[in-house]
C-alpha atoms as a PDB file:
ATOM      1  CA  UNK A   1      -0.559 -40.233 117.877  1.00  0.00           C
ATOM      2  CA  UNK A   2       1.981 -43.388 118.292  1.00  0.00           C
ATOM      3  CA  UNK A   3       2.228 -42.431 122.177  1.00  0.00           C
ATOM      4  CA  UNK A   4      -1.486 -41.845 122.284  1.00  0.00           C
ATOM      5  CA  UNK A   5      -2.071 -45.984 121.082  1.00  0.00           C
ATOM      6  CA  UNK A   6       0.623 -46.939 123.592  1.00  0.00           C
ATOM      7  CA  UNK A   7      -1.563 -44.920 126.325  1.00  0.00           C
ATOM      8  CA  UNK A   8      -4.715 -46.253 125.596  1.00  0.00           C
ATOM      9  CA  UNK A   9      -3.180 -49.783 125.645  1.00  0.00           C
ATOM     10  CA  UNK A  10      -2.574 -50.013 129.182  1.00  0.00           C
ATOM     11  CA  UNK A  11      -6.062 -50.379 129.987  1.00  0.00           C
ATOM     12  CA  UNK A  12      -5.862 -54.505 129.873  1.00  0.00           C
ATOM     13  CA  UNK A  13      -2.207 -55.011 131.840  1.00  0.00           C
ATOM     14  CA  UNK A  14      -3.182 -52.451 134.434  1.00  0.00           C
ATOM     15  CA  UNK A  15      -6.752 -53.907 135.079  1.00  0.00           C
ATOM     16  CA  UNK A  16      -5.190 -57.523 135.431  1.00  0.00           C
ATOM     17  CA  UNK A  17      -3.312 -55.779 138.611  1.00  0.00           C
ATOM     18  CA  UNK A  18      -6.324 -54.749 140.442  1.00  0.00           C
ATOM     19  CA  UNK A  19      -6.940 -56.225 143.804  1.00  0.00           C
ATOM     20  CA  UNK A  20     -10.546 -56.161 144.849  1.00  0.00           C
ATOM     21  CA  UNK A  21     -12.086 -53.854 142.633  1.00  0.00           C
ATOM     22  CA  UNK A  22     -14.331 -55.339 139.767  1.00  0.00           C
ATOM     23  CA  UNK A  23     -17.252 -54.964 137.264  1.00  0.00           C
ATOM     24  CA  UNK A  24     -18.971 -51.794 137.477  1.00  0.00           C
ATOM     25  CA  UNK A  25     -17.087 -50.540 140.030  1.00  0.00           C
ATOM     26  CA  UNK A  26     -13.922 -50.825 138.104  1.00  0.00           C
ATOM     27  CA  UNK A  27     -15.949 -48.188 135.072  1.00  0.00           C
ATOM     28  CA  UNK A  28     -16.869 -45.394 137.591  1.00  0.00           C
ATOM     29  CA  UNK A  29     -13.393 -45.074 139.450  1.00  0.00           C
ATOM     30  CA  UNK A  30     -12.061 -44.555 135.971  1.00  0.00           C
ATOM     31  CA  UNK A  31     -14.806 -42.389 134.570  1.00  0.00           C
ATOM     32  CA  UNK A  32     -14.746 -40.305 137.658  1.00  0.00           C
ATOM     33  CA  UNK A  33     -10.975 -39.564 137.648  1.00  0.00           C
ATOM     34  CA  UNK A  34     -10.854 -39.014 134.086  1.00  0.00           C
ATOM     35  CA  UNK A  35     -13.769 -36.035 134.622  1.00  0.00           C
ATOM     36  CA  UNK A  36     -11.511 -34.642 137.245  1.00  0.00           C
ATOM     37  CA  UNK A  37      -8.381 -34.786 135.554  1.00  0.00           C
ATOM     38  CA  UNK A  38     -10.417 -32.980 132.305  1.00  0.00           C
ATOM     39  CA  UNK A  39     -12.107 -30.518 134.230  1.00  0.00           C
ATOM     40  CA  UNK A  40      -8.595 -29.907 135.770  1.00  0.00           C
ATOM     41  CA  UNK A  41      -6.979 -29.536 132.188  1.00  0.00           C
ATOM     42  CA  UNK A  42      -9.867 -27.364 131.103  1.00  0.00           C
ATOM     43  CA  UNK A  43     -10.335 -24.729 134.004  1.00  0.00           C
ATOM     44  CA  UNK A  44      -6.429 -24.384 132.957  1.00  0.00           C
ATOM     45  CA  UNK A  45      -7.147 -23.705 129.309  1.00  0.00           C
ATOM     46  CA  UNK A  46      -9.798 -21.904 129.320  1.00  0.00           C
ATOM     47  CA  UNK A  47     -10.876 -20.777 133.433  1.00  0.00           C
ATOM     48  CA  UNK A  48     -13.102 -21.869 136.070  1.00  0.00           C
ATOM     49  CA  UNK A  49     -16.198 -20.474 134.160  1.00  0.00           C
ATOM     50  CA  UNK A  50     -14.879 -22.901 130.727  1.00  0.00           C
ATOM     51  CA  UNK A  51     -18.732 -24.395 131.482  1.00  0.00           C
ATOM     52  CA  UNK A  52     -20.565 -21.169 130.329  1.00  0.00           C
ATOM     53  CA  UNK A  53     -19.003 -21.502 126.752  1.00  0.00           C
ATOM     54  CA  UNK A  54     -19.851 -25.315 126.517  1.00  0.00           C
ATOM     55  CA  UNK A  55     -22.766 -25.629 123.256  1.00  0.00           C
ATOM     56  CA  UNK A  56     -25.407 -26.696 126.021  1.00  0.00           C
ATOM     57  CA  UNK A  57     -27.901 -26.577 123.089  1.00  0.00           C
ATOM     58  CA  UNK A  58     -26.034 -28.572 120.440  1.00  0.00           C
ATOM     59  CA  UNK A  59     -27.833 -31.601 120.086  1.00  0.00           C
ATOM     60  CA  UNK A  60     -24.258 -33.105 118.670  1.00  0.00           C
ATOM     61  CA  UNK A  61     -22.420 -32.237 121.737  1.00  0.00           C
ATOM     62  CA  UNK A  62     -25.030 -34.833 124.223  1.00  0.00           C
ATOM     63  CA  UNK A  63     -25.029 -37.093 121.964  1.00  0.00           C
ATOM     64  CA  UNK A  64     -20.969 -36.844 121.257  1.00  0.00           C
ATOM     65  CA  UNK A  65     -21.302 -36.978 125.345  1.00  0.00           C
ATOM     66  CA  UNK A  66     -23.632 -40.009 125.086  1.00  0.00           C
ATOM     67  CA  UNK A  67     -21.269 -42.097 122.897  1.00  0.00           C
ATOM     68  CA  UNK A  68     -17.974 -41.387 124.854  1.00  0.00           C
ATOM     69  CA  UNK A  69     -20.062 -42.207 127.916  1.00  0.00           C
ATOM     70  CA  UNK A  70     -20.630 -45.774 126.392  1.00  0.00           C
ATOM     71  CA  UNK A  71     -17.306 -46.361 125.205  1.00  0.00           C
ATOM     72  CA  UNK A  72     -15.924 -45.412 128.501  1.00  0.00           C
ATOM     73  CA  UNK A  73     -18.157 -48.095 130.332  1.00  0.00           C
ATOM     74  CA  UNK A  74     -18.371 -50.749 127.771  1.00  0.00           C
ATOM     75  CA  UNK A  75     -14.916 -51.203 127.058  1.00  0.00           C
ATOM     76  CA  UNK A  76     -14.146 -51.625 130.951  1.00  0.00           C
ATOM     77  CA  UNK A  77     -17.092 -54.074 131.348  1.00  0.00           C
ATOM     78  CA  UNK A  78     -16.093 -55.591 128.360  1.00  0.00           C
ATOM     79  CA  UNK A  79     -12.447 -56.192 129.887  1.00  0.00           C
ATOM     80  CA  UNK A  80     -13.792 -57.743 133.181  1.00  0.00           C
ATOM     81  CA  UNK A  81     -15.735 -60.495 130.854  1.00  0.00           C
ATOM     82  CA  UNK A  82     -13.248 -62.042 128.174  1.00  0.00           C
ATOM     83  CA  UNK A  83      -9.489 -61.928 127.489  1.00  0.00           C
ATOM     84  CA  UNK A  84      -7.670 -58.155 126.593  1.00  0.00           C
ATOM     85  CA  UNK A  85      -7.265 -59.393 122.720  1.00  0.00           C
ATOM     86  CA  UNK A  86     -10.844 -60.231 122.034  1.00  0.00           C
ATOM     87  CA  UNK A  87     -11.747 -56.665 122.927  1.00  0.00           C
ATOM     88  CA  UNK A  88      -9.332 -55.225 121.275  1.00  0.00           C
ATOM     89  CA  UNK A  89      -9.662 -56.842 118.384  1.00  0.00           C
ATOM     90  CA  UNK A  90     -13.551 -55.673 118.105  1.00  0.00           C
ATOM     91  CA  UNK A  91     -12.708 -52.826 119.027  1.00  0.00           C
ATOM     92  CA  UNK A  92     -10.410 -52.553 115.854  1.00  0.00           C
ATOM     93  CA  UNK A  93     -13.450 -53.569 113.310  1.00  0.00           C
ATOM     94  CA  UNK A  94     -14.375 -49.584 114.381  1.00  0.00           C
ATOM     95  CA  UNK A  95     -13.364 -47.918 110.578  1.00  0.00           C
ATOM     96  CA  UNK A  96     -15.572 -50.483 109.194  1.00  0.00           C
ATOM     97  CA  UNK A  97     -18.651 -49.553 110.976  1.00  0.00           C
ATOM     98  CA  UNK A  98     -17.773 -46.628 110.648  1.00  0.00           C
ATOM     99  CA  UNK A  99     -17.553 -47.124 106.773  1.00  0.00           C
ATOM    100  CA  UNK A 100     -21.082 -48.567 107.019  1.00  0.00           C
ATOM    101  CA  UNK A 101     -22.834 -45.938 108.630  1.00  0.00           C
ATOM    102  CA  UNK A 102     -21.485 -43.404 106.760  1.00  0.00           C
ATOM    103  CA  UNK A 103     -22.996 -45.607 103.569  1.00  0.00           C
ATOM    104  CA  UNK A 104     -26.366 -45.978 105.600  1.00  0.00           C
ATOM    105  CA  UNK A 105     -26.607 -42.379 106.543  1.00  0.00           C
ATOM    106  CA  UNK A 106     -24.914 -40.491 104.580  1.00  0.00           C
ATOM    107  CA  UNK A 107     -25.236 -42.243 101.029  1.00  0.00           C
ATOM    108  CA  UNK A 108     -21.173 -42.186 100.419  1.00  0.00           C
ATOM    109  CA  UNK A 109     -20.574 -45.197  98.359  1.00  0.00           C
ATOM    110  CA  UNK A 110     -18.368 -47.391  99.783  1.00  0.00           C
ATOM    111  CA  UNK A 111     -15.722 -48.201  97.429  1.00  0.00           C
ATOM    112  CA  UNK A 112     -14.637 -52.322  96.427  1.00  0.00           C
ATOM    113  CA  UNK A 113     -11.302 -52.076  98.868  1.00  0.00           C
ATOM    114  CA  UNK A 114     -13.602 -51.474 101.399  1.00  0.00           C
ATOM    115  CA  UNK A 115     -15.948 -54.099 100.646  1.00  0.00           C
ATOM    116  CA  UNK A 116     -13.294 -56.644 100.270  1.00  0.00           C
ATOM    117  CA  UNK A 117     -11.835 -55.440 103.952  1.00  0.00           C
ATOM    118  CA  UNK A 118     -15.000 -56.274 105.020  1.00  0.00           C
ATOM    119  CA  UNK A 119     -15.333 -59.583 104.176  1.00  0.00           C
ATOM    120  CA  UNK A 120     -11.565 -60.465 105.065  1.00  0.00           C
ATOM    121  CA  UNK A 121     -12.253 -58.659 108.490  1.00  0.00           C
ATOM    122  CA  UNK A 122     -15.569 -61.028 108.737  1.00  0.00           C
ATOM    123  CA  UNK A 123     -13.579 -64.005 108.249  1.00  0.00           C
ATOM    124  CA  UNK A 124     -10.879 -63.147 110.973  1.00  0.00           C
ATOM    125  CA  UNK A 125     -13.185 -62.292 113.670  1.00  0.00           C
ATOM    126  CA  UNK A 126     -15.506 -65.602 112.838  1.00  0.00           C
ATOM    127  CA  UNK A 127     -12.245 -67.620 113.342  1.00  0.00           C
ATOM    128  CA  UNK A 128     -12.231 -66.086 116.293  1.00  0.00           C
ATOM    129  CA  UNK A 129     -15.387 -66.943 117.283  1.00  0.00           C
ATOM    130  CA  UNK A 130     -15.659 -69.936 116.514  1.00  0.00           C
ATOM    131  CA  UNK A 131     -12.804 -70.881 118.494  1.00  0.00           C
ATOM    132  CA  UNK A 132     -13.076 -69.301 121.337  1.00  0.00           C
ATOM    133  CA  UNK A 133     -16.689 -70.685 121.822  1.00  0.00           C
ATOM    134  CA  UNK A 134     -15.461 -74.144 121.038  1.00  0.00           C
ATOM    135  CA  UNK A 135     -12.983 -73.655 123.644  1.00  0.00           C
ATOM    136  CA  UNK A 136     -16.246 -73.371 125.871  1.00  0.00           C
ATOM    137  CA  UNK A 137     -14.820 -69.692 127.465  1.00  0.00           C
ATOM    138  CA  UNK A 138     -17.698 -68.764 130.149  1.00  0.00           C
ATOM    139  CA  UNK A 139     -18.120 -65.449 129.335  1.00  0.00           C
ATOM    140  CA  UNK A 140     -16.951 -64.881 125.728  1.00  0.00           C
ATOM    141  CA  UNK A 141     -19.816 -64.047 123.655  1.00  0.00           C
ATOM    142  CA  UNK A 142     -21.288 -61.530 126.479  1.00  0.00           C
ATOM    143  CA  UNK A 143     -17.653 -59.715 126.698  1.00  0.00           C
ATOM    144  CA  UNK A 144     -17.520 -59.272 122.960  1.00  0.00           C
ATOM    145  CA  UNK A 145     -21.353 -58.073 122.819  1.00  0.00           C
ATOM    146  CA  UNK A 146     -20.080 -55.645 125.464  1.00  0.00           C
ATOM    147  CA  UNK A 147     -16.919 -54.561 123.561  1.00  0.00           C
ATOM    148  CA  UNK A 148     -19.013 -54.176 119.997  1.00  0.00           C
ATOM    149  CA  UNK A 149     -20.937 -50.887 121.911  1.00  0.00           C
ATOM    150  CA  UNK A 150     -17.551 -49.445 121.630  1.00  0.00           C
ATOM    151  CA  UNK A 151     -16.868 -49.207 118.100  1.00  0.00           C
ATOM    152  CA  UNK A 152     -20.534 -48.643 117.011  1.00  0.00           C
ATOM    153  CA  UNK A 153     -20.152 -45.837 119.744  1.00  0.00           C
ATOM    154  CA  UNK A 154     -17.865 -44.294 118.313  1.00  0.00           C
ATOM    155  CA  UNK A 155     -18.615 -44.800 114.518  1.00  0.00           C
ATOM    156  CA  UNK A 156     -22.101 -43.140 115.048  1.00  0.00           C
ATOM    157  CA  UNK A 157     -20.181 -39.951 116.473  1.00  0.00           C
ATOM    158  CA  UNK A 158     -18.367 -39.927 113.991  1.00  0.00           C
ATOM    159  CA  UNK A 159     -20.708 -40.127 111.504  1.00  0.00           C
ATOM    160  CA  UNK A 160     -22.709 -37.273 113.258  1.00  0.00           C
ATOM    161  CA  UNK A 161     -19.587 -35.403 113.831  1.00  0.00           C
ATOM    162  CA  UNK A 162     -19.035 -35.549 109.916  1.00  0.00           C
ATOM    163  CA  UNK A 163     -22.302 -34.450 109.019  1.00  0.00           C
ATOM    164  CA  UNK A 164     -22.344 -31.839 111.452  1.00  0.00           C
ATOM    165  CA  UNK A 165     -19.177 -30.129 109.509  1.00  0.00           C
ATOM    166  CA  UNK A 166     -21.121 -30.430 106.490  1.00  0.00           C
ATOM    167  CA  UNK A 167     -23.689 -28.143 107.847  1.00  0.00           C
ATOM    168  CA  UNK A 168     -20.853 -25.635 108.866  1.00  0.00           C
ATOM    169  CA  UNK A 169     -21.040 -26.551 112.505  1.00  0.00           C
ATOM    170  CA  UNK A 170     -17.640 -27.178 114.611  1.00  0.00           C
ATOM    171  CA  UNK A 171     -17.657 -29.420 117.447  1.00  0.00           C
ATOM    172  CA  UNK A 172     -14.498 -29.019 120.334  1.00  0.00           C
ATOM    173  CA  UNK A 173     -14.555 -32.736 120.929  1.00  0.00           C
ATOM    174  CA  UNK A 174     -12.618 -32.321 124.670  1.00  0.00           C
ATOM    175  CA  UNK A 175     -15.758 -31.148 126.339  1.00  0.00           C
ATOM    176  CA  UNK A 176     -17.370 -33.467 124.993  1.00  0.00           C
ATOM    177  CA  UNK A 177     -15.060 -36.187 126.469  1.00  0.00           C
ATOM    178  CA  UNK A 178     -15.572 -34.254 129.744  1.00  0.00           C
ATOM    179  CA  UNK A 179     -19.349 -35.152 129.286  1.00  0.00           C
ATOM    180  CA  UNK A 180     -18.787 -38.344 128.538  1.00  0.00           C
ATOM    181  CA  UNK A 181     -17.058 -39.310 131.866  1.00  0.00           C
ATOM    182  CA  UNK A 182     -19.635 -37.399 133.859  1.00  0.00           C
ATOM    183  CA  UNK A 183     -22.339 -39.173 132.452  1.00  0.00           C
ATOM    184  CA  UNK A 184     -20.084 -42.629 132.765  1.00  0.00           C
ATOM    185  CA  UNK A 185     -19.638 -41.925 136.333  1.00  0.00           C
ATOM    186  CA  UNK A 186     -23.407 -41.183 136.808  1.00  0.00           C
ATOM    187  CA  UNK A 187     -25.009 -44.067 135.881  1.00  0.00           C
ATOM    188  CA  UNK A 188     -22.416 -46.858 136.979  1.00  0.00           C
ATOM    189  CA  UNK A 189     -22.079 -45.323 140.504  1.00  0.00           C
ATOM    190  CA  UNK A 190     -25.351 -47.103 141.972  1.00  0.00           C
ATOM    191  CA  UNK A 191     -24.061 -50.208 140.540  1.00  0.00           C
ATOM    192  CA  UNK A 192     -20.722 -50.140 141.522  1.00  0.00           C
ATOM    193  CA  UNK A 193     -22.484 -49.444 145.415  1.00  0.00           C
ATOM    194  CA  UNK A 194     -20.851 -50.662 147.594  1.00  0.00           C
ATOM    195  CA  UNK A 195     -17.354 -50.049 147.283  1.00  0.00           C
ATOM    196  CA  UNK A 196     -14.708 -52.045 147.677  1.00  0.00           C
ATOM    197  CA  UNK A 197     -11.851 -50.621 146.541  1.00  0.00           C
ATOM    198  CA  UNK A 198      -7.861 -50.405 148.442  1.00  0.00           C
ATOM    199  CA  UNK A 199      -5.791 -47.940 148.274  1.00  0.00           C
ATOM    200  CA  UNK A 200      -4.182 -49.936 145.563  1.00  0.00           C
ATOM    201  CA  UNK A 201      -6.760 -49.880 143.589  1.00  0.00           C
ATOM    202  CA  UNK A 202      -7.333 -46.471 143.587  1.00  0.00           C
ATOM    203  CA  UNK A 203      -4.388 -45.622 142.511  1.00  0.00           C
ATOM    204  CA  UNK A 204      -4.304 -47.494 139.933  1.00  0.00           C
ATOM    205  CA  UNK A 205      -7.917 -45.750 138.916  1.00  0.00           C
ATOM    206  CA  UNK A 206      -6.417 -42.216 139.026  1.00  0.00           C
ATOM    207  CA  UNK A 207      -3.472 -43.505 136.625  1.00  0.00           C
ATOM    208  CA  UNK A 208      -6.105 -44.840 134.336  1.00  0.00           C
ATOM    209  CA  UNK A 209      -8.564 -42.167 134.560  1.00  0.00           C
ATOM    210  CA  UNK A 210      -5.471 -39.207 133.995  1.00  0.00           C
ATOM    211  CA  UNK A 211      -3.161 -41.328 131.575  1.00  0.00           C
ATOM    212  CA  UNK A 212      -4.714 -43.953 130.196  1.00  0.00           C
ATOM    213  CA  UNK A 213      -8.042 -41.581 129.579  1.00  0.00           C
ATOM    214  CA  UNK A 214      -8.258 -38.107 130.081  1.00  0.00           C
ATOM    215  CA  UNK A 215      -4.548 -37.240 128.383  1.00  0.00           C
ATOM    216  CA  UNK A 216      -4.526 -39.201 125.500  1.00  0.00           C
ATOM    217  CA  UNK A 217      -7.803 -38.299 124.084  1.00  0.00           C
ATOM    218  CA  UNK A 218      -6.661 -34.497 124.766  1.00  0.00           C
ATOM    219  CA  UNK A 219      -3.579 -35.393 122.234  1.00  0.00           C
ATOM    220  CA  UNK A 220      -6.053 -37.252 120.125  1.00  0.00           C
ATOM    221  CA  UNK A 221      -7.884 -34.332 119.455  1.00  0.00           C
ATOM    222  CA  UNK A 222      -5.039 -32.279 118.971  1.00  0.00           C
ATOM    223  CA  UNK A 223      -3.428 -34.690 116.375  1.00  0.00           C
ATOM    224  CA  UNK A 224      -7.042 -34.676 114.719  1.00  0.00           C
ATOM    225  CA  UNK A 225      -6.813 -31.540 113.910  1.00  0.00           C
ATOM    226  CA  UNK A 226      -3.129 -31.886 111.510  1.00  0.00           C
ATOM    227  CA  UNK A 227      -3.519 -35.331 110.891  1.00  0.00           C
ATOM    228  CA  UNK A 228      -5.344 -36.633 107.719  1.00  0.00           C
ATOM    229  CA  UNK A 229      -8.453 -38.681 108.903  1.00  0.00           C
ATOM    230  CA  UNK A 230      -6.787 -42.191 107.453  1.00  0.00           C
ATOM    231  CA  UNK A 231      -3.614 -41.629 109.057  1.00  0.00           C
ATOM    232  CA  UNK A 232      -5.247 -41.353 112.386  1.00  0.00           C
ATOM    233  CA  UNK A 233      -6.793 -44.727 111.240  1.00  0.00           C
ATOM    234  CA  UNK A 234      -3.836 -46.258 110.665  1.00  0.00           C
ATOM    235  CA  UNK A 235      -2.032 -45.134 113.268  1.00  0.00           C
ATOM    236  CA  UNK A 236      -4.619 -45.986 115.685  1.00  0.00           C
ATOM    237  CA  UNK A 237      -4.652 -49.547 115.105  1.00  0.00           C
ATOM    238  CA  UNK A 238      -1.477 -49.652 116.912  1.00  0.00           C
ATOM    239  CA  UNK A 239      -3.363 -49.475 120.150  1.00  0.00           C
ATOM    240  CA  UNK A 240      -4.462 -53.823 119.453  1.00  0.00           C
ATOM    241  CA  UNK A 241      -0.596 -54.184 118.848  1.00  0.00           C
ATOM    242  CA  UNK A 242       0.092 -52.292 122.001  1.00  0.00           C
ATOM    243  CA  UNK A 243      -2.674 -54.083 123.960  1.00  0.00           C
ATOM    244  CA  UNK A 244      -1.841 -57.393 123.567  1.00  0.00           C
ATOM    245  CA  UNK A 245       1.406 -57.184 123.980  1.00  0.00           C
ATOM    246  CA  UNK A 246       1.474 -55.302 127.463  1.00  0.00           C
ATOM    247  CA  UNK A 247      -1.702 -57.792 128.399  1.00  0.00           C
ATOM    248  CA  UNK A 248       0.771 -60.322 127.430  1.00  0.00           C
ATOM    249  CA  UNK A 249       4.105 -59.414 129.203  1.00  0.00           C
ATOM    250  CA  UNK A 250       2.936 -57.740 132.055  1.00  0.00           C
ATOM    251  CA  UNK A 251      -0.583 -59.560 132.914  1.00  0.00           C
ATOM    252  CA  UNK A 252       0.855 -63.091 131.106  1.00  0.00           C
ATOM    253  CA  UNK A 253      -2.747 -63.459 129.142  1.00  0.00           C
ATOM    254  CA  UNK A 254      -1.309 -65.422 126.079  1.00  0.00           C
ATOM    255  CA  UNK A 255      -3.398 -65.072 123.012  1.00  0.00           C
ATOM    256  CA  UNK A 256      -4.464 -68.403 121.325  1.00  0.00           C
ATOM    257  CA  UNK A 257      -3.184 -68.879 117.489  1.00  0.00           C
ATOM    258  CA  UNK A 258      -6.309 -68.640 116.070  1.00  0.00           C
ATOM    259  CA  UNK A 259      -7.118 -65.356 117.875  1.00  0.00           C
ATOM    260  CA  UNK A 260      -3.849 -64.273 116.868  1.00  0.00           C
ATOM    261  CA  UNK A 261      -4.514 -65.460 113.129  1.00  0.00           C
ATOM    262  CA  UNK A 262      -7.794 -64.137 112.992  1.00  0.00           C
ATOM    263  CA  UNK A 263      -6.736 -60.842 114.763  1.00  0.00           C
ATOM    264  CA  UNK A 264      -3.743 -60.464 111.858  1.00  0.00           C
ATOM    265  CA  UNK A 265      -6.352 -60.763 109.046  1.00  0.00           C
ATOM    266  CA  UNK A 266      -8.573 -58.023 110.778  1.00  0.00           C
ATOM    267  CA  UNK A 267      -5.880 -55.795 111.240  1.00  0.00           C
ATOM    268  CA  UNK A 268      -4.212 -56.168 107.579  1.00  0.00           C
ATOM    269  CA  UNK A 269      -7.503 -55.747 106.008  1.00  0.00           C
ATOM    270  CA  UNK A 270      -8.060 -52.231 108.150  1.00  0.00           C
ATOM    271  CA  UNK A 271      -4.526 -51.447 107.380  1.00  0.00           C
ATOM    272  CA  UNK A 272      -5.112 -52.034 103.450  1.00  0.00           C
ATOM    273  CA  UNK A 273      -8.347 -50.477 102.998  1.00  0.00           C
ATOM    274  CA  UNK A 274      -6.650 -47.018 105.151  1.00  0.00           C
ATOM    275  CA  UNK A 275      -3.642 -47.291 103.311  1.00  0.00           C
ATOM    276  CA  UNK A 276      -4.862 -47.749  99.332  1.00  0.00           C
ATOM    277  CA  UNK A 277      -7.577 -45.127 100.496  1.00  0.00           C
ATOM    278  CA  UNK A 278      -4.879 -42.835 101.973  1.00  0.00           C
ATOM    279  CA  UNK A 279      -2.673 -43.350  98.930  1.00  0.00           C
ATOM    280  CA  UNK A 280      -5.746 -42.850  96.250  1.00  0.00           C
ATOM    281  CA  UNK A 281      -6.407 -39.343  97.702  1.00  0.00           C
ATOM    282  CA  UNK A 282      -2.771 -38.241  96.888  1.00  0.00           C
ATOM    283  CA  UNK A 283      -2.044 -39.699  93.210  1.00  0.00           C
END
């Protein structure tokens, strides 16, 4: 799970390298080499025919499909529109939605750790705000609008995902991903027309799309599956670490202080709530 954080981190210091290649573009060379490399891995697991076993029916796997589709394009808009730390740092307020729907939805109360987390988290990511807008940043406020479809994204699967088991279904969440990218690919294609990508570019696409994508949310699903749900938390916060520190040495984006302050609280607050919530379960 530690190598699939570091993975997912390159996004920011490899899209700083691109040459010519931006916006929308930028989402469907990704999304399309991250179907290919999945429908690669899959026809290897399971045959060329793995798309007659697929739950076609399953209203959960669309709409599984429907949210990795928008995380897969909002977080690479969201990159192209403010600095590698403010997206990752909304990206890391993720548990907490997800702790919110799940109180919406599914009427689990949420317990006063994860109220308090909450609030700290609030406080963290309105210091960043406030700075970053007083620092007059052109497109700040429409990258992190962008970058906020990823979490909820991905807290209303799993939300679904969770009340799906409780109803005895069982969703195999790589197909989904495979849907995901397809429908990612689809719909950012006539936007991204015309092209203008290099050869440089490309290649740096393919790298995203196998290793940055398509690989380490394989191994995320495999770790899922041994891993308690609040260690995967945890250890999945180590992707913002990861991020802005590659962003940082490789691309030279320096954080400001306050985002790093503010980005600290967030992440200490997620890493309390996880860990006293990890630690209750087994006393």
């Amino acid at each position: 799970m530690v190598l699939v954080t570091a993975l997912w981190a390159m996004a920011g210091v490899v899209t700083r390298q691109l040459d010519q290649v931006r916006g929308f573009e930028v989402t469907f060379w990704r999304s399309a080499f991250t179907a290919l490399s999945l429908f690669f891995f899959l026809s290897v697991r399971n045959g060329l025919r793995f798309g007659q076993k697929l739950p076609w029916r399953s209203p959960y796997f669309w709409i599984s499909g429907l949210c990795w589709g928008t995380m897969f394009t909002a977080f690479m808009m969201a990159l192209t529109l403010t600095a590698v730390a403010n997206v990752l740092i909304t990206l890391a307020c993720g548990p907490l939605i997800t702790a919110l729907l799940s109180w919406l939805f599914t009427a689990n109360r949420l317990p006063l750790r994860t109220w308090l987390a909450i609030g700290i988290a609030g406080a963290g990511i309105a210091l960043i705000f406030t700075t970053q807008i007083e620092l007059g940043e052109a497109n700040f406020l429409l990258g992190v609008a962008v970058a906020l479809c990823v979490p909820l994204a991905s807290s209303l699967q799993w939300t679904l995902i969770q009340k799906s088991q409780t109803l005895g279904l069982s969703l195999d969440l790589v197909p989904s991903v495979l849907l995901g990218a397809v429908l990612s690919s689809i719909v950012t294609l006539p936007l991204a027309w015309p092209f203008q990508v290099n050869a440089h570019d490309i290649g740096l696409m393919a790298f995203l799309g196998a290793f940055q994508l398509a690989i380490p949310c394989t191994l995320a699903v495999m770790c899922a599956r041994v891993l308690q749900a609040p260690e995967v938390a945890l250890l999945a916060l180590l992707e913002v670490i990861f991020g802005i520190a590659l962003a940082w040495l490789g691309a030279h984006e320096e954080p400001h202080a306050p985002v790093l302050i503010g980005g600290s609280m967030v992440l200490a607050a997620l890493f309390a709530n996880e860990w006293l919530g990890w630690r209750q379960r087994h006393v």
